[in-house]
C-alpha atoms as a PDB file:
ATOM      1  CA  UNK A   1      11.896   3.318  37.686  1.00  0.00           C
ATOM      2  CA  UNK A   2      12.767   7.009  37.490  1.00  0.00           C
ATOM      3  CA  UNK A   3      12.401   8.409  34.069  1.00  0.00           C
ATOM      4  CA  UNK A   4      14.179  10.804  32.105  1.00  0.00           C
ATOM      5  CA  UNK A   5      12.149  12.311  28.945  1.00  0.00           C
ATOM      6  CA  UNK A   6      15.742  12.039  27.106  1.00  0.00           C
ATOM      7  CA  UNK A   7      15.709   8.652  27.060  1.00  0.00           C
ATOM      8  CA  UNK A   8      12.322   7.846  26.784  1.00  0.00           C
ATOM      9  CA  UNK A   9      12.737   9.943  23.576  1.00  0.00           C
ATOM     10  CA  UNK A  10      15.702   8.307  22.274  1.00  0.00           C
ATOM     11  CA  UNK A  11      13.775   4.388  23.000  1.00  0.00           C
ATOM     12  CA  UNK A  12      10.529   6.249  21.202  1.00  0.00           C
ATOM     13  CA  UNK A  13      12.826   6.777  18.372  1.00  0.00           C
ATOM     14  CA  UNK A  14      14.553   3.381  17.976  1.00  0.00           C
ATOM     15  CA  UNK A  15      10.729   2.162  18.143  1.00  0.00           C
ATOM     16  CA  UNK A  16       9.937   3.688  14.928  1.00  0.00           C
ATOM     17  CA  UNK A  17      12.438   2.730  13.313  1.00  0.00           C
ATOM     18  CA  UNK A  18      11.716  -0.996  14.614  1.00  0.00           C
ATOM     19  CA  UNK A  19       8.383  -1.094  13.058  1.00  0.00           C
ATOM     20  CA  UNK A  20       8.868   1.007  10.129  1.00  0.00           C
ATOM     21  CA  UNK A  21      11.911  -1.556   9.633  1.00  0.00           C
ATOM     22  CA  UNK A  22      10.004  -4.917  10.405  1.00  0.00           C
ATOM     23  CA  UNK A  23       7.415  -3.151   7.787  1.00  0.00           C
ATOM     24  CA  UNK A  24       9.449  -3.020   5.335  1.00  0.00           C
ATOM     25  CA  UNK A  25      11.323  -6.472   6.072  1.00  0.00           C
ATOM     26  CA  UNK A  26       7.734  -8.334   6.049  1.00  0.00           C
ATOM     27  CA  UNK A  27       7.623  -6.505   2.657  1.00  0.00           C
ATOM     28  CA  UNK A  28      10.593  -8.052   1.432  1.00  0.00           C
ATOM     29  CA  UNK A  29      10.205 -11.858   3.091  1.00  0.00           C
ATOM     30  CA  UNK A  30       6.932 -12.286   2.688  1.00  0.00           C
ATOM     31  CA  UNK A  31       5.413 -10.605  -0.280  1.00  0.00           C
ATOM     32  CA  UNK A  32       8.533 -11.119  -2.380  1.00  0.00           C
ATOM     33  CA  UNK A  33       8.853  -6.888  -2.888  1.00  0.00           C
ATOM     34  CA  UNK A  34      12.296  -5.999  -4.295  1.00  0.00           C
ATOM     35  CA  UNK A  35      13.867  -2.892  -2.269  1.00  0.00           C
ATOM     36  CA  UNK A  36      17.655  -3.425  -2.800  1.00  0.00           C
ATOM     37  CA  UNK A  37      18.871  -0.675  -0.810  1.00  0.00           C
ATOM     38  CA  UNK A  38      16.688  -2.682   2.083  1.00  0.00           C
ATOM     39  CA  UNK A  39      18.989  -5.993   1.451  1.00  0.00           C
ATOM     40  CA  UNK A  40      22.152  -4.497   1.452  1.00  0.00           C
ATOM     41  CA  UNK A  41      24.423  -2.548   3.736  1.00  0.00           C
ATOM     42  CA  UNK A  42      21.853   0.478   4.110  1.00  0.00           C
ATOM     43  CA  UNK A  43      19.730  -1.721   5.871  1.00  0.00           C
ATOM     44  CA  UNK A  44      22.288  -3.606   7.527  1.00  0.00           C
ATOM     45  CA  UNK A  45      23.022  -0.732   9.305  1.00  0.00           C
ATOM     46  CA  UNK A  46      19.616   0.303   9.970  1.00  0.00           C
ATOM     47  CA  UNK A  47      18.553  -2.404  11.855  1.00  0.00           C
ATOM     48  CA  UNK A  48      22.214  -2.703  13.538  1.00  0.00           C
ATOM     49  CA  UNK A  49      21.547   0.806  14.958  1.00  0.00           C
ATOM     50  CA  UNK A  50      18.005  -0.145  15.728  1.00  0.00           C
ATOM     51  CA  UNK A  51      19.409  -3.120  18.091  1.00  0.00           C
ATOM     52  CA  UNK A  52      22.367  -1.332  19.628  1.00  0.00           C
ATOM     53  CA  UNK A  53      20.064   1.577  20.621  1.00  0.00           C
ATOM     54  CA  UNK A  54      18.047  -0.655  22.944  1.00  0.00           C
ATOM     55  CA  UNK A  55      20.282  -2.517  24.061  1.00  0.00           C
ATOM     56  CA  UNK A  56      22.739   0.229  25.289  1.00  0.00           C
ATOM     57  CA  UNK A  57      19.243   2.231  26.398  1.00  0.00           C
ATOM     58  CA  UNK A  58      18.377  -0.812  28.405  1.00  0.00           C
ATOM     59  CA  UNK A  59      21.496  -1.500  29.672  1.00  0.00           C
ATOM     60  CA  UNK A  60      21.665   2.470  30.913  1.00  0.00           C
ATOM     61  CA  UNK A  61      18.438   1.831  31.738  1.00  0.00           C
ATOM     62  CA  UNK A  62      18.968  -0.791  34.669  1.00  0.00           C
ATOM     63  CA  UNK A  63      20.592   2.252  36.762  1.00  0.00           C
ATOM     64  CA  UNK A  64      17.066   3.364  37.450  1.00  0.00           C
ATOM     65  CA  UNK A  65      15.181   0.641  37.977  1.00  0.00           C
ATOM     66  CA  UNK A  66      14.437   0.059  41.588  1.00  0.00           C
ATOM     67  CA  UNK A  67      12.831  -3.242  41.430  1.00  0.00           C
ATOM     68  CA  UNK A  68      15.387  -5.272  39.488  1.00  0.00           C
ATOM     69  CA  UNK A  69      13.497  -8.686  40.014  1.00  0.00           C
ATOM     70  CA  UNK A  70      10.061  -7.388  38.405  1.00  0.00           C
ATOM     71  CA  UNK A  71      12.030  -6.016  35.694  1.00  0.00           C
ATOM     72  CA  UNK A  72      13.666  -9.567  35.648  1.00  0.00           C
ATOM     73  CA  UNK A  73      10.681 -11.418  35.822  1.00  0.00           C
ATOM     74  CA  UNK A  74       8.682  -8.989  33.476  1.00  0.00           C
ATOM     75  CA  UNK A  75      11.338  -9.243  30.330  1.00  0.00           C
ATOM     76  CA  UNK A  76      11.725 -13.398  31.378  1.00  0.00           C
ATOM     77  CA  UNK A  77       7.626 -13.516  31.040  1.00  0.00           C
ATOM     78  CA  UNK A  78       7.813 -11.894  27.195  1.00  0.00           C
ATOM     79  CA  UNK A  79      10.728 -13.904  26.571  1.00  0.00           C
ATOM     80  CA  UNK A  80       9.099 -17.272  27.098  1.00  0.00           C
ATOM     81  CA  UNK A  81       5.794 -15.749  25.522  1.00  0.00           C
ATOM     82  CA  UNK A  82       6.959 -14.955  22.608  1.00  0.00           C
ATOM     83  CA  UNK A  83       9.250 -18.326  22.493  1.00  0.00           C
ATOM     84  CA  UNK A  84       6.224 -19.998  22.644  1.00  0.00           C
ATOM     85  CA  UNK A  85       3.859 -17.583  20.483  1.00  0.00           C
ATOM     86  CA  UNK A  86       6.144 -18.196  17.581  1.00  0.00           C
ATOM     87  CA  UNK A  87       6.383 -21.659  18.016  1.00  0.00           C
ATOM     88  CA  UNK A  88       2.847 -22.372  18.014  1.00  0.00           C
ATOM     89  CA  UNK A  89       2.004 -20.350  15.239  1.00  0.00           C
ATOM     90  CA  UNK A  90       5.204 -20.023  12.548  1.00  0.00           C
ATOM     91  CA  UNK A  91       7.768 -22.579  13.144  1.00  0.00           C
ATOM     92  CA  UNK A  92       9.597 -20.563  10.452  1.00  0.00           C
ATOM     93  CA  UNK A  93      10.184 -17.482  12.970  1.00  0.00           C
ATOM     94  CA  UNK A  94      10.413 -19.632  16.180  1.00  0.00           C
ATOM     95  CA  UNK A  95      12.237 -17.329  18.411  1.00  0.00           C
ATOM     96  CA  UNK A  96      15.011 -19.539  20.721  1.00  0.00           C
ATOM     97  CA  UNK A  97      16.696 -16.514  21.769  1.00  0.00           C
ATOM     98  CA  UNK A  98      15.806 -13.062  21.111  1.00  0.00           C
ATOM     99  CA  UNK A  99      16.393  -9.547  22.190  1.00  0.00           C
ATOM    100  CA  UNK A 100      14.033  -9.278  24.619  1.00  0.00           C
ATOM    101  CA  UNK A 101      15.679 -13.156  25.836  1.00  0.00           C
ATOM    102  CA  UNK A 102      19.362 -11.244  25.788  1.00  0.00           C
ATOM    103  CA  UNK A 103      17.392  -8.293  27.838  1.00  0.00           C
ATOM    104  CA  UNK A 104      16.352 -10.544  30.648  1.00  0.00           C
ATOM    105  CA  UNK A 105      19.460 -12.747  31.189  1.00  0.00           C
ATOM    106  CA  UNK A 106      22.078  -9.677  31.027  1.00  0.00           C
ATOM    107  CA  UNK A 107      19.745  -7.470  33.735  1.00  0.00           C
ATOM    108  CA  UNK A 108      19.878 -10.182  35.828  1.00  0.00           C
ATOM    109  CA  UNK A 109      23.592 -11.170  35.186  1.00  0.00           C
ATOM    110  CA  UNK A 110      24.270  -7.373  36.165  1.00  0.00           C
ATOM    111  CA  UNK A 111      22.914  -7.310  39.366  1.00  0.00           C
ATOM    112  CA  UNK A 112      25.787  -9.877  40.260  1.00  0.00           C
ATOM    113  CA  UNK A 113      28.247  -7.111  38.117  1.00  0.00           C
ATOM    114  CA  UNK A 114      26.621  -4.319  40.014  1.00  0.00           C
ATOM    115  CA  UNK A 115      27.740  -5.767  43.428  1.00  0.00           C
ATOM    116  CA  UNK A 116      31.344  -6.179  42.745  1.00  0.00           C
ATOM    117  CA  UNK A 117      31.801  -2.367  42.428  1.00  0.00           C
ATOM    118  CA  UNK A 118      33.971  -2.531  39.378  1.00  0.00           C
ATOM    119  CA  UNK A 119      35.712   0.934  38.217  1.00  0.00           C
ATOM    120  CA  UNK A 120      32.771   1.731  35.409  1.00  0.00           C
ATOM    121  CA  UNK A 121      35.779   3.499  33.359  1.00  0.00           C
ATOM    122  CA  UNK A 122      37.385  -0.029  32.670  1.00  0.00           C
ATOM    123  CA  UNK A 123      34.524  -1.990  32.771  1.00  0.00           C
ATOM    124  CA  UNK A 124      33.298   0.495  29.792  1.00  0.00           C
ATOM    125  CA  UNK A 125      36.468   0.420  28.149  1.00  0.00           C
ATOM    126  CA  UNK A 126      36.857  -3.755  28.225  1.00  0.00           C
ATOM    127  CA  UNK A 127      33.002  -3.939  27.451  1.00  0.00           C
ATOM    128  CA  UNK A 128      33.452  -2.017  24.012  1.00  0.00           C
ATOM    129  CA  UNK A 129      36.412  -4.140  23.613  1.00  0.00           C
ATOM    130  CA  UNK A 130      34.764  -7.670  24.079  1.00  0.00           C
ATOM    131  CA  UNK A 131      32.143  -6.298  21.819  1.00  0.00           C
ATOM    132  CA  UNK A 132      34.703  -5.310  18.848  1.00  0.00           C
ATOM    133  CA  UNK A 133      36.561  -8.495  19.140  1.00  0.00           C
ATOM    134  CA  UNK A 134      33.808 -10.978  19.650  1.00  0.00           C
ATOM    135  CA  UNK A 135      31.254  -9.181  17.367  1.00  0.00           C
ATOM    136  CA  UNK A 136      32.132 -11.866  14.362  1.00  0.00           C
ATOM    137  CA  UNK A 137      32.887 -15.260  16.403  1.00  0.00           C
ATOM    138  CA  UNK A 138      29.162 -16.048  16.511  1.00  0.00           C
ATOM    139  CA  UNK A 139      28.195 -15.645  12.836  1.00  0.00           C
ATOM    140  CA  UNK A 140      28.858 -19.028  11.809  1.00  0.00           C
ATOM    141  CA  UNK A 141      27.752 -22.028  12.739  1.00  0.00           C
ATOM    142  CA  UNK A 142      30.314 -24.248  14.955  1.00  0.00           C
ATOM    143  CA  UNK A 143      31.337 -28.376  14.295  1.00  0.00           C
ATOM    144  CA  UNK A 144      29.414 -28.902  17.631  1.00  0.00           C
ATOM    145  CA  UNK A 145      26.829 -31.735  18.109  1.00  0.00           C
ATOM    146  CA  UNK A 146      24.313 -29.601  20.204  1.00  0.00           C
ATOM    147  CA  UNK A 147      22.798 -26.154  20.021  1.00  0.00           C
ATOM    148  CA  UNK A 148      22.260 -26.154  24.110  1.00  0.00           C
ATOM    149  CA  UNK A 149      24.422 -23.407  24.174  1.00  0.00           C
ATOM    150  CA  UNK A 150      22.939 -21.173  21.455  1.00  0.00           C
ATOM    151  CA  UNK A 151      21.822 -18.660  24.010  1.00  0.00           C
ATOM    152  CA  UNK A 152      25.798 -17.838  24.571  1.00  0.00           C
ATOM    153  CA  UNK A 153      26.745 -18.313  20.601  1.00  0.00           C
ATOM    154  CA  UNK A 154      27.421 -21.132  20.304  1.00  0.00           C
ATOM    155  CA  UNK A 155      25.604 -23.307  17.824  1.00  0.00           C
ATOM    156  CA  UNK A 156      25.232 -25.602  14.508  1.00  0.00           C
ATOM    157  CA  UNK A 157      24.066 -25.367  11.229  1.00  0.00           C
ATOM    158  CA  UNK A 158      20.608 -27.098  12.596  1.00  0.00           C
ATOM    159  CA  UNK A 159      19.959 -23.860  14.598  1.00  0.00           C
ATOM    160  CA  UNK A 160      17.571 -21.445  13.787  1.00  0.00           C
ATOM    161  CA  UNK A 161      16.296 -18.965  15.409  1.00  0.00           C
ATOM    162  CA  UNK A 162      13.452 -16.295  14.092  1.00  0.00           C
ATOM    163  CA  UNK A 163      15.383 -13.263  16.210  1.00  0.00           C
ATOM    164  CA  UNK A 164      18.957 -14.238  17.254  1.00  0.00           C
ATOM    165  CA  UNK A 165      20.633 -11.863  19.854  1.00  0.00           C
ATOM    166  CA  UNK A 166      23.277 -14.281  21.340  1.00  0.00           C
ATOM    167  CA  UNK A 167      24.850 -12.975  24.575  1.00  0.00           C
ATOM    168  CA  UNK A 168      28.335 -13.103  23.254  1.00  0.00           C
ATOM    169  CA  UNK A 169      28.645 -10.354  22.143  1.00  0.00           C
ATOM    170  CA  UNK A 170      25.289  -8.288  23.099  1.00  0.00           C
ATOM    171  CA  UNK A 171      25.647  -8.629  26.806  1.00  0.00           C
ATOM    172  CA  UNK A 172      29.057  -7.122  26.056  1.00  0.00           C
ATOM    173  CA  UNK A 173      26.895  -4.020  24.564  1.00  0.00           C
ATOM    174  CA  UNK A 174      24.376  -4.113  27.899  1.00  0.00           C
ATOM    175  CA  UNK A 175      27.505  -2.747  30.214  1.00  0.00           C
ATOM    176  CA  UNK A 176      28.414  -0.799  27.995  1.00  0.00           C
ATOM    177  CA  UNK A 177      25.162   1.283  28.484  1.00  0.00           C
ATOM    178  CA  UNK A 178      25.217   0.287  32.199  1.00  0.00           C
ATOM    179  CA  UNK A 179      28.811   1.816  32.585  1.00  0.00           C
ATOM    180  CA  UNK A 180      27.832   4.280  30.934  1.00  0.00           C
ATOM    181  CA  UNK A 181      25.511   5.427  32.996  1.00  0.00           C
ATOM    182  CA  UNK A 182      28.530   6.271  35.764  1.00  0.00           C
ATOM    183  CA  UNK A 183      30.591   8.688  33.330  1.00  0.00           C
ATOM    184  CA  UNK A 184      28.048  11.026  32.080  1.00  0.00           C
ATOM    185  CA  UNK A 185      26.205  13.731  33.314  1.00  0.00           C
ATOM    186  CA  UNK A 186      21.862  13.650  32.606  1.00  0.00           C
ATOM    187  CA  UNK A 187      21.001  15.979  34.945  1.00  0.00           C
ATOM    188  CA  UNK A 188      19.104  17.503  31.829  1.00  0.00           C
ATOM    189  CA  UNK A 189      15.713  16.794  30.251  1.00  0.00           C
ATOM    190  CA  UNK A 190      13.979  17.563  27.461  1.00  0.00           C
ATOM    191  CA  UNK A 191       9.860  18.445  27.365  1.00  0.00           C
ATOM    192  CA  UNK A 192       7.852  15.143  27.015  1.00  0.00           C
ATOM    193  CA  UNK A 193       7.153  14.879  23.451  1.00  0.00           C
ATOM    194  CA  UNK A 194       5.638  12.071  21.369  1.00  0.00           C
ATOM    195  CA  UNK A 195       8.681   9.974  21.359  1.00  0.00           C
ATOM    196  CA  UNK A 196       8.618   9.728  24.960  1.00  0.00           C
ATOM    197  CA  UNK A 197       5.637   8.692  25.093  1.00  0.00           C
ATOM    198  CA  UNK A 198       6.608   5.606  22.633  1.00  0.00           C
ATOM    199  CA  UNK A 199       9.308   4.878  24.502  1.00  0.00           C
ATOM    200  CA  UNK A 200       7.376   4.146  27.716  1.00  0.00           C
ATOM    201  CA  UNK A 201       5.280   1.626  25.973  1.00  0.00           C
ATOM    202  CA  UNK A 202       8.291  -0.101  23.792  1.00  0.00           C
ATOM    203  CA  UNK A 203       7.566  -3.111  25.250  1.00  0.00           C
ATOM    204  CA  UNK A 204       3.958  -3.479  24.490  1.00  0.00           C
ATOM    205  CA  UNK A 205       4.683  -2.179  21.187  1.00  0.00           C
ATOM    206  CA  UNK A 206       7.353  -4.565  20.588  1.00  0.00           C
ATOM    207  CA  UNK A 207       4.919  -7.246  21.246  1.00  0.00           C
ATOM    208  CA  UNK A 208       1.694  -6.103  18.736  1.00  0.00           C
ATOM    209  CA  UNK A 209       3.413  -4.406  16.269  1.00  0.00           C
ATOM    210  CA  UNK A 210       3.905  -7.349  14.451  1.00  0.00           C
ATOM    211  CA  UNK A 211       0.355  -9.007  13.981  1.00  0.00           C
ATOM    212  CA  UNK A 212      -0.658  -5.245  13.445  1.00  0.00           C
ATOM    213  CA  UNK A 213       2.592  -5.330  10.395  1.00  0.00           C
ATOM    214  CA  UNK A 214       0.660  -8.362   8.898  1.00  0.00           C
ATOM    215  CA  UNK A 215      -2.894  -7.383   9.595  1.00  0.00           C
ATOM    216  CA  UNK A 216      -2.328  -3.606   7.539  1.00  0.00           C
ATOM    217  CA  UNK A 217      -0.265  -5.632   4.347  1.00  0.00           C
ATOM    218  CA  UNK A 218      -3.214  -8.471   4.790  1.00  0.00           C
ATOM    219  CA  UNK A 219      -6.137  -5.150   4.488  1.00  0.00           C
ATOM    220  CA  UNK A 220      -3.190  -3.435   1.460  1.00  0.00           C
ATOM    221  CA  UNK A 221      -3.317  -6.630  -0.715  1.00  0.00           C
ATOM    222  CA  UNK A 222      -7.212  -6.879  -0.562  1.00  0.00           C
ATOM    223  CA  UNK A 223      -7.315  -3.426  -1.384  1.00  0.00           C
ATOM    224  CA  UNK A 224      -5.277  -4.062  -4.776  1.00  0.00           C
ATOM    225  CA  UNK A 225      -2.291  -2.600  -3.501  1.00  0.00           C
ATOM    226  CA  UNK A 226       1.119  -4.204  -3.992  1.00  0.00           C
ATOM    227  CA  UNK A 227       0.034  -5.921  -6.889  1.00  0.00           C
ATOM    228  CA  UNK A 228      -2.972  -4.111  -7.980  1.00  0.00           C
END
């Protein structure tokens, strides 16, 4: 994949934020620590801007990727790993169908986008549209008897899932960073800074940052803190 220091900086970014985020969330879930400003819109749009910067970044992102089906294949392999991590070990955040789930399904859905040659001006413009409009269809649950279709946004009140990134609408947001990537100019870069060099290992950070999460409040609490 060719890289651009710009955008590995702006992915390095959104990766702080994740784990200083999922820090604080872990906080507030698990160790019963009130921060209202955390539970309320503040956060809300935190962790909204947190998820629409990767996906967008991602969807940009598939532009430059010259081996689409070990991208594919890479993103499907996490998927079903961490399906099957969280499963095993916390049926409480069982992941059915996460980010990194919406990642691999819409790269490989746009490949078959990518061939029909769309105009990328109205494919942006529709894309933001779809997004807008079906942003707040999936937040409740539907009278359906199955949750087979979860993965589109479709599902009951049985369903739970412990990181929910339904592609209605996210996959909307993917072309819009795909689209995007036809109607503006980066023939620019920035120096490689410590950001960038997140952002090339956001993936591997996405996976440990978790256990690491647990393992530093685990070493806090037996040091006094929190409580202490």
């Amino acid at each position: 994949m060719k890289r651009y220091n710009f955008l590995d900086a702006i992915r390095g970014l959104a990766v702080v934020n994740m784990v200083l985020y999922h820090f604080l969330f872990d906080l507030v879930e698990m160790e019963n620590i009130k921060i209202d400003w955390f539970v309320s819109t503040p956060g809300v749009i935190w962790e909204r801007f947190i998820c629409i910067t990767f996906i967008v970044v991602s969807g940009f992102c598939f532009n430059l990727s010259k081996n689409k089906k070990k991208q594919i294949l890479t993103l499907s392999v996490v998927a079903i790993l961490l399906s099957v991590a969280t499963f095993l070990f916390d049926r409480d955040l069982f992941i059915v169908f996460g980010i990194i789930h919406l990642l691999a399904l819409s790269c490989f859905l746009t490949v078959f986008v990518d061939k029909l040659k769309a105009d990328k001006k109205i494919l942006f413009v529709v894309s933001i549209i779809l997004f807008i409009i079906t942003y707040n269809i999936v937040k409740s649950p539907m009278n359906i008897s199955t949750n087979a279709f979860s993965f589109i946004g479709f599902y009951n009140n049985q369903f739970a899932s412990g990181d929910y990134f339904p592609m209605i609408p996210w996959s909307f947001l993917y072309l819009v960073g795909y689209s995007l990537y036809h109607l503006v100019d980066i023939n620019f870069d920035i120096r490689e800074n410590f950001l960038c060099t997140i952002g090339k290992k956001s993936l591997i950070i996405y996976l440990l940052h978790q256990p690491i999460i647990l393992l530093i409040i685990q070493i806090i609490k037996l040091l006094g803190g929190f409580y202490g």
